[in-house]
PDB file of N, CA and C in Angstrom:
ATOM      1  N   UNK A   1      19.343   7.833  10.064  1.00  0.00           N
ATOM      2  CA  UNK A   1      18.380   8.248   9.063  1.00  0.00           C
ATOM      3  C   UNK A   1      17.129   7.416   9.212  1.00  0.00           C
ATOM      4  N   UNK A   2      15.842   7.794   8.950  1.00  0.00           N
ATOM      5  CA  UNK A   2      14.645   7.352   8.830  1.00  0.00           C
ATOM      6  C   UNK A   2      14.577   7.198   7.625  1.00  0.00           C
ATOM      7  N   UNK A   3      14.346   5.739   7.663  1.00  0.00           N
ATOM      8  CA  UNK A   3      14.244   4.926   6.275  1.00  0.00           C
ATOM      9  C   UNK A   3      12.800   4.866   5.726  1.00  0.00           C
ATOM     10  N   UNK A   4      11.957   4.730   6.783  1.00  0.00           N
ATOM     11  CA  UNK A   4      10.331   4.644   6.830  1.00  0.00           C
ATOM     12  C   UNK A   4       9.656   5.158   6.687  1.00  0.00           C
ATOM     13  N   UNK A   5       8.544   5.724   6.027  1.00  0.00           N
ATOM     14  CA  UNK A   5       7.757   6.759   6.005  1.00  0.00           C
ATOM     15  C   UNK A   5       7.244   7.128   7.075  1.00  0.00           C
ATOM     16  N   UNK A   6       6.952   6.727   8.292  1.00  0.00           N
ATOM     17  CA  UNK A   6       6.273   6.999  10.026  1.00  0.00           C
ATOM     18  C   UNK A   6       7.580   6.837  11.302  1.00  0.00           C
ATOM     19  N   UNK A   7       8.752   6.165  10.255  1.00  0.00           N
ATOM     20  CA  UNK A   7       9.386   5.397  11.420  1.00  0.00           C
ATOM     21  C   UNK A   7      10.337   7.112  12.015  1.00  0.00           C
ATOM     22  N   UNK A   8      10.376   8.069  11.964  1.00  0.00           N
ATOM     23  CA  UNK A   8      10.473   8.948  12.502  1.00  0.00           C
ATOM     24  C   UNK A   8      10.090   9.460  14.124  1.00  0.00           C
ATOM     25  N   UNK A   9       8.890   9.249  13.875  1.00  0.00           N
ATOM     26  CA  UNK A   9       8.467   9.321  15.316  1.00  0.00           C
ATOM     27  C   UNK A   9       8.827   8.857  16.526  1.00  0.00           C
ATOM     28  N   UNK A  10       8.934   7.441  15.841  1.00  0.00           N
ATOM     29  CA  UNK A  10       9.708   6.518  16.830  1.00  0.00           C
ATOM     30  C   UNK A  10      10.686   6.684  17.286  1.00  0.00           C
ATOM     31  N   UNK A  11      11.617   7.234  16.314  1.00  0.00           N
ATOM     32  CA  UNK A  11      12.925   7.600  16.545  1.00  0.00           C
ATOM     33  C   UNK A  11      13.119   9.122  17.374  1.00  0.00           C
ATOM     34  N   UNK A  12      12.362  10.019  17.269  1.00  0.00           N
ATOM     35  CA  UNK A  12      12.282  11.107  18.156  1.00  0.00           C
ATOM     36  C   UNK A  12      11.460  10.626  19.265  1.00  0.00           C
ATOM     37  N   UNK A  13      10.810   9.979  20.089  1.00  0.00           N
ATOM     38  CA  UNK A  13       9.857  10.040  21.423  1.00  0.00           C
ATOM     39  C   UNK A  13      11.065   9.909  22.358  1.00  0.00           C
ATOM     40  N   UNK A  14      12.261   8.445  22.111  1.00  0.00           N
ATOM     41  CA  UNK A  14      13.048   9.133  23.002  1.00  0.00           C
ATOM     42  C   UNK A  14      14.092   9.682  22.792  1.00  0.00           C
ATOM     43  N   UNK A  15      13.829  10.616  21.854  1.00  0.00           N
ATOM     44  CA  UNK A  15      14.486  11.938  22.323  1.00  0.00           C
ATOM     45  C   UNK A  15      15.676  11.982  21.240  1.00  0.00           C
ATOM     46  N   UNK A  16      15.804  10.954  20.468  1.00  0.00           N
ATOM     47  CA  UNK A  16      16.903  10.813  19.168  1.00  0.00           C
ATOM     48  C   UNK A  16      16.682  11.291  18.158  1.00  0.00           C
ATOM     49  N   UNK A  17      17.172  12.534  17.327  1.00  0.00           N
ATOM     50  CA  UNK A  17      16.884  13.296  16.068  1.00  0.00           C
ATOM     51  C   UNK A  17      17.713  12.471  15.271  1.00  0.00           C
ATOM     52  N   UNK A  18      16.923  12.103  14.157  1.00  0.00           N
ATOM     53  CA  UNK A  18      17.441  11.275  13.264  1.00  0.00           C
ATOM     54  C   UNK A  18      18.087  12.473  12.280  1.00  0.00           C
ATOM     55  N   UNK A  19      19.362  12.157  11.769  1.00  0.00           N
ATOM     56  CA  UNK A  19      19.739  12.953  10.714  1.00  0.00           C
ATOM     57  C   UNK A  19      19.449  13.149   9.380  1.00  0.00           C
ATOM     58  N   UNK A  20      18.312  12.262   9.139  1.00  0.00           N
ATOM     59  CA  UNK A  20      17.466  12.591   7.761  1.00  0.00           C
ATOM     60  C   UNK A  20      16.131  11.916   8.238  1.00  0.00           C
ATOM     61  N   UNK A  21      15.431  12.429   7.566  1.00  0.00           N
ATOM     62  CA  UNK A  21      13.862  11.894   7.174  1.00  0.00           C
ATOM     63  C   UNK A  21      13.123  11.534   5.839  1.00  0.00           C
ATOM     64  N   UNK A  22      12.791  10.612   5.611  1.00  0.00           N
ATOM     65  CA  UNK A  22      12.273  10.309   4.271  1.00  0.00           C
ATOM     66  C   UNK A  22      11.131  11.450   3.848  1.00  0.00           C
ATOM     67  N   UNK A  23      10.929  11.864   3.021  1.00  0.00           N
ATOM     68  CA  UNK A  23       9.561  12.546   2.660  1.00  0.00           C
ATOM     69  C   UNK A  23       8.483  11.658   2.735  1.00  0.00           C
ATOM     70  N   UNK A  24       7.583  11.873   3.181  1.00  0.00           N
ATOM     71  CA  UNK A  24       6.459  11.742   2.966  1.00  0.00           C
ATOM     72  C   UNK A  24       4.940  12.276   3.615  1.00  0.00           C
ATOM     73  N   UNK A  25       5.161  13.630   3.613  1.00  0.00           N
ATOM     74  CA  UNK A  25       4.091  14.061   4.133  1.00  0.00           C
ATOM     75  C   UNK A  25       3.838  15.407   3.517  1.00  0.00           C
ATOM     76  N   UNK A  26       4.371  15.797   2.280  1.00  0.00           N
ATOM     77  CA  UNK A  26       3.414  16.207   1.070  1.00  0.00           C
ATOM     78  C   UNK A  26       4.042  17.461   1.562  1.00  0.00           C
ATOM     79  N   UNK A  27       5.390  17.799   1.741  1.00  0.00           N
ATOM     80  CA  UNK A  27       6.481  19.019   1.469  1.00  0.00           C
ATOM     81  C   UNK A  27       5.976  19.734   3.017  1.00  0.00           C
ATOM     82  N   UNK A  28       5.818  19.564   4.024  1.00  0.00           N
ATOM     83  CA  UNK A  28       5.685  19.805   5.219  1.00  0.00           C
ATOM     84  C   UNK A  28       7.455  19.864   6.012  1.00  0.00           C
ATOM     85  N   UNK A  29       8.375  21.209   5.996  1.00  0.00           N
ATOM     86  CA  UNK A  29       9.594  21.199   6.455  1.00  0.00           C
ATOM     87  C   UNK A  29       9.728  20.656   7.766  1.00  0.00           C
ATOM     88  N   UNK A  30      10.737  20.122   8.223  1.00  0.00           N
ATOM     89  CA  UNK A  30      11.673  19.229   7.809  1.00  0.00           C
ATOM     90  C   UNK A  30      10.655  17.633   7.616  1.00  0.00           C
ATOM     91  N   UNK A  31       9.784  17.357   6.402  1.00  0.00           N
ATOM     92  CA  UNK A  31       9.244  15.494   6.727  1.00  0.00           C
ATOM     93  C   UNK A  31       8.453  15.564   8.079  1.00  0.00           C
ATOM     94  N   UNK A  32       8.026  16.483   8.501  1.00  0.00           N
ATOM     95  CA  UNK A  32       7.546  15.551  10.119  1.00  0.00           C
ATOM     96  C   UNK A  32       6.699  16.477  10.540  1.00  0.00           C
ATOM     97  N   UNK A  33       5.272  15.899  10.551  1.00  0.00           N
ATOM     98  CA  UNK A  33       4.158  16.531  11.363  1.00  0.00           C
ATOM     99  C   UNK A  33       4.174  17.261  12.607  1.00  0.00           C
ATOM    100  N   UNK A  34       3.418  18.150  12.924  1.00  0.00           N
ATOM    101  CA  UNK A  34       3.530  19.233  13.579  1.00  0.00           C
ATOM    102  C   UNK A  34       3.314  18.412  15.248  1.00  0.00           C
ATOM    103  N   UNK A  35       3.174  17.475  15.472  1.00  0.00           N
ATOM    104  CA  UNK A  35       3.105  16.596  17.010  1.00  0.00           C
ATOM    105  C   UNK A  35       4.353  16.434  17.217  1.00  0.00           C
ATOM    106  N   UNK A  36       5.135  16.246  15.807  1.00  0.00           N
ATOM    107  CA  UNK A  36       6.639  15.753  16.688  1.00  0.00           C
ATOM    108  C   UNK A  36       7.355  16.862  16.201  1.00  0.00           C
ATOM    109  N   UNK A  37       7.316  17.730  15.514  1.00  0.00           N
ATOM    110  CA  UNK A  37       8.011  18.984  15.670  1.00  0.00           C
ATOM    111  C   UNK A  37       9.301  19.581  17.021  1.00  0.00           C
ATOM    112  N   UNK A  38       8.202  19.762  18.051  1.00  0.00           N
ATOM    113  CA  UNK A  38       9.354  19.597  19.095  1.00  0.00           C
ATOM    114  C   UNK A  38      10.120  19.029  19.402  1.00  0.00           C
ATOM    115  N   UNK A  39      10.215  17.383  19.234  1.00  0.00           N
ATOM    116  CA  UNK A  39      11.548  16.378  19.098  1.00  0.00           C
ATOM    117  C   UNK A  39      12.716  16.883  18.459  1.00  0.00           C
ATOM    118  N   UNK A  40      12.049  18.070  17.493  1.00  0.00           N
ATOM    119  CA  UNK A  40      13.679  18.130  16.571  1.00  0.00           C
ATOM    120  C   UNK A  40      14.516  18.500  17.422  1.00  0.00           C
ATOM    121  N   UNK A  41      14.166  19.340  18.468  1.00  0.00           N
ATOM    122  CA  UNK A  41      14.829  20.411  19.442  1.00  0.00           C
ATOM    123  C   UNK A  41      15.661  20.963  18.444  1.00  0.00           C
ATOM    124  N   UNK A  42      14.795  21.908  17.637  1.00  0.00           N
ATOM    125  CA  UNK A  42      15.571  22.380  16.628  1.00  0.00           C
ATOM    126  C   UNK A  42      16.637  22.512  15.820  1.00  0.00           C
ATOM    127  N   UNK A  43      16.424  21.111  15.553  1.00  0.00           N
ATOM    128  CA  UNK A  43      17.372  20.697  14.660  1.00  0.00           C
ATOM    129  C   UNK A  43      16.718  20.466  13.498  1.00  0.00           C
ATOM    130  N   UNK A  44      17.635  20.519  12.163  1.00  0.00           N
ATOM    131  CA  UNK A  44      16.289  20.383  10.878  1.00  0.00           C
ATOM    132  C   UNK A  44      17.558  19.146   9.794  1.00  0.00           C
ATOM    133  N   UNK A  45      16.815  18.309  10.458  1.00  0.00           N
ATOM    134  CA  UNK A  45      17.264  16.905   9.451  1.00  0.00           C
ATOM    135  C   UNK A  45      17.164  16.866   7.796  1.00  0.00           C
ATOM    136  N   UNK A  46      17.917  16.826   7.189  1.00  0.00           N
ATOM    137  CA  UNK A  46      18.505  16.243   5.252  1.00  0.00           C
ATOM    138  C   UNK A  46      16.847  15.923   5.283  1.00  0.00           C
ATOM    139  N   UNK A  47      16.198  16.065   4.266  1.00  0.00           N
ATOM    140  CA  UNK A  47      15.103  15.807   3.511  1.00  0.00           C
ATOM    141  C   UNK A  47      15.857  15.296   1.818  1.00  0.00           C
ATOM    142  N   UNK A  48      15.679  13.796   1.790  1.00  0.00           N
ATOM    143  CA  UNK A  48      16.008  13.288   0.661  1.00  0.00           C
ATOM    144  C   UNK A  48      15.251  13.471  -0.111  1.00  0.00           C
ATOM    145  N   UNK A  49      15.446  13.741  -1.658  1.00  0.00           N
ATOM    146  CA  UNK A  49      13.997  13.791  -2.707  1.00  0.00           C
ATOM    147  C   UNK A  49      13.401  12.318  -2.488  1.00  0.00           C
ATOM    148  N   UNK A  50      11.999  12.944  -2.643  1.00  0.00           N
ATOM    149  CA  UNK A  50      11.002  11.869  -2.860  1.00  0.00           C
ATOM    150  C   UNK A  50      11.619  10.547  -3.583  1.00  0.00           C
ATOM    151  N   UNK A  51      11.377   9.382  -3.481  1.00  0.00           N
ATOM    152  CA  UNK A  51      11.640   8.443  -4.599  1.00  0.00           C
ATOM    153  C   UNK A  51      12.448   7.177  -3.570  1.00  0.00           C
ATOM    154  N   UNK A  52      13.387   6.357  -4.397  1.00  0.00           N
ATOM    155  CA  UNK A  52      14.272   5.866  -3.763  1.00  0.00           C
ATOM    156  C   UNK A  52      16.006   6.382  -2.982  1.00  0.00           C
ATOM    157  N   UNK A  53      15.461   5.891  -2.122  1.00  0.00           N
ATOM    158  CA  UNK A  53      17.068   6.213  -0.882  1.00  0.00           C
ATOM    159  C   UNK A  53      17.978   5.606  -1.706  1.00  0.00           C
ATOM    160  N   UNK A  54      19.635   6.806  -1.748  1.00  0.00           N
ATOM    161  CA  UNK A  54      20.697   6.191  -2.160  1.00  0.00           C
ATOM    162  C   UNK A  54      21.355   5.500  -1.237  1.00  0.00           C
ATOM    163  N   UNK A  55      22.043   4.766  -1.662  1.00  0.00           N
ATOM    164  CA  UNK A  55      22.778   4.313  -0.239  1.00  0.00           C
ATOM    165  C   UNK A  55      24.148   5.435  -0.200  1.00  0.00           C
ATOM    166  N   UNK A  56      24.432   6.022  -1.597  1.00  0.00           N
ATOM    167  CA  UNK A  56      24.940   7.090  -1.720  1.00  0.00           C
ATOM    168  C   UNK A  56      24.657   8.564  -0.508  1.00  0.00           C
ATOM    169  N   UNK A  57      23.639   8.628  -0.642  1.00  0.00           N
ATOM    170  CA  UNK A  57      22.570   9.749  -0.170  1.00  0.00           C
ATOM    171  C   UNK A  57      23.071   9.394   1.738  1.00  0.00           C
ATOM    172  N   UNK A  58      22.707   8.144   2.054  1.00  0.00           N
ATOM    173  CA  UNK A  58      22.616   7.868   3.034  1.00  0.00           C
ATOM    174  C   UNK A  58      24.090   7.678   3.889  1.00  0.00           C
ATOM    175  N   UNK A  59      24.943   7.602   3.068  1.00  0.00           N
ATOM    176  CA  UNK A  59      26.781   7.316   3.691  1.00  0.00           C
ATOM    177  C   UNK A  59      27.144   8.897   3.433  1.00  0.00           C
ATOM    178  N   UNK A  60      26.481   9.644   3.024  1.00  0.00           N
ATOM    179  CA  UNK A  60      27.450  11.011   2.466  1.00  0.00           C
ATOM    180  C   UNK A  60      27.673  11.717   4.022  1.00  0.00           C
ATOM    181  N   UNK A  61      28.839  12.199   3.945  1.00  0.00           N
ATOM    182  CA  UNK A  61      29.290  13.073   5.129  1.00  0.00           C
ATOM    183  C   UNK A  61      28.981  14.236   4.918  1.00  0.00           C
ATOM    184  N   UNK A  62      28.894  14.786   6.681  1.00  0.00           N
ATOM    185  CA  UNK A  62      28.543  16.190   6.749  1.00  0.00           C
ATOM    186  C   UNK A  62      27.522  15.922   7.317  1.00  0.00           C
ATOM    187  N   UNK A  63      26.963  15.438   7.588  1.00  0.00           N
ATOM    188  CA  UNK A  63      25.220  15.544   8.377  1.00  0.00           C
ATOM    189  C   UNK A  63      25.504  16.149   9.412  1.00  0.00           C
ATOM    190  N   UNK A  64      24.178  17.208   9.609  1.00  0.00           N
ATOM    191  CA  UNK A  64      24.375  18.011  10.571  1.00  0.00           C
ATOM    192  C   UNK A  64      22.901  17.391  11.554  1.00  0.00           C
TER     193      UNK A  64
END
């Protein structure tokens, strides 16, 4: 999971789809600007609500 508001990117250049993304880029599906879009290799990562990360949120099974 991307804990960071940018740290996404990082995590997709090489080539790793993180299984969630924090919001922050103002309801843009899945969290992540249209440059790294293709990293998802279409995959569409958990979008947590805005606010604070559970650690709940973040251990729950099933991530796809």
């Amino acid at each position: 999971m991307s804990l960071g508001c940018t740290d996404q990117d990082a995590i997709l250049a090489p080539g790793v789809v993180p299984v969630a993304i924090r919001e922050f880029t103002g309801n843009r599906p899945p969290a992540t600007w249209p440059w790294a879009q293709p990293g998802l290799a279409r995959r569409t990562p958990t979008v947590p609500p805005v606010g604070d990360v559970s650690t709940e949120s973040v251990a729950a099974p099933g991530r796809t």
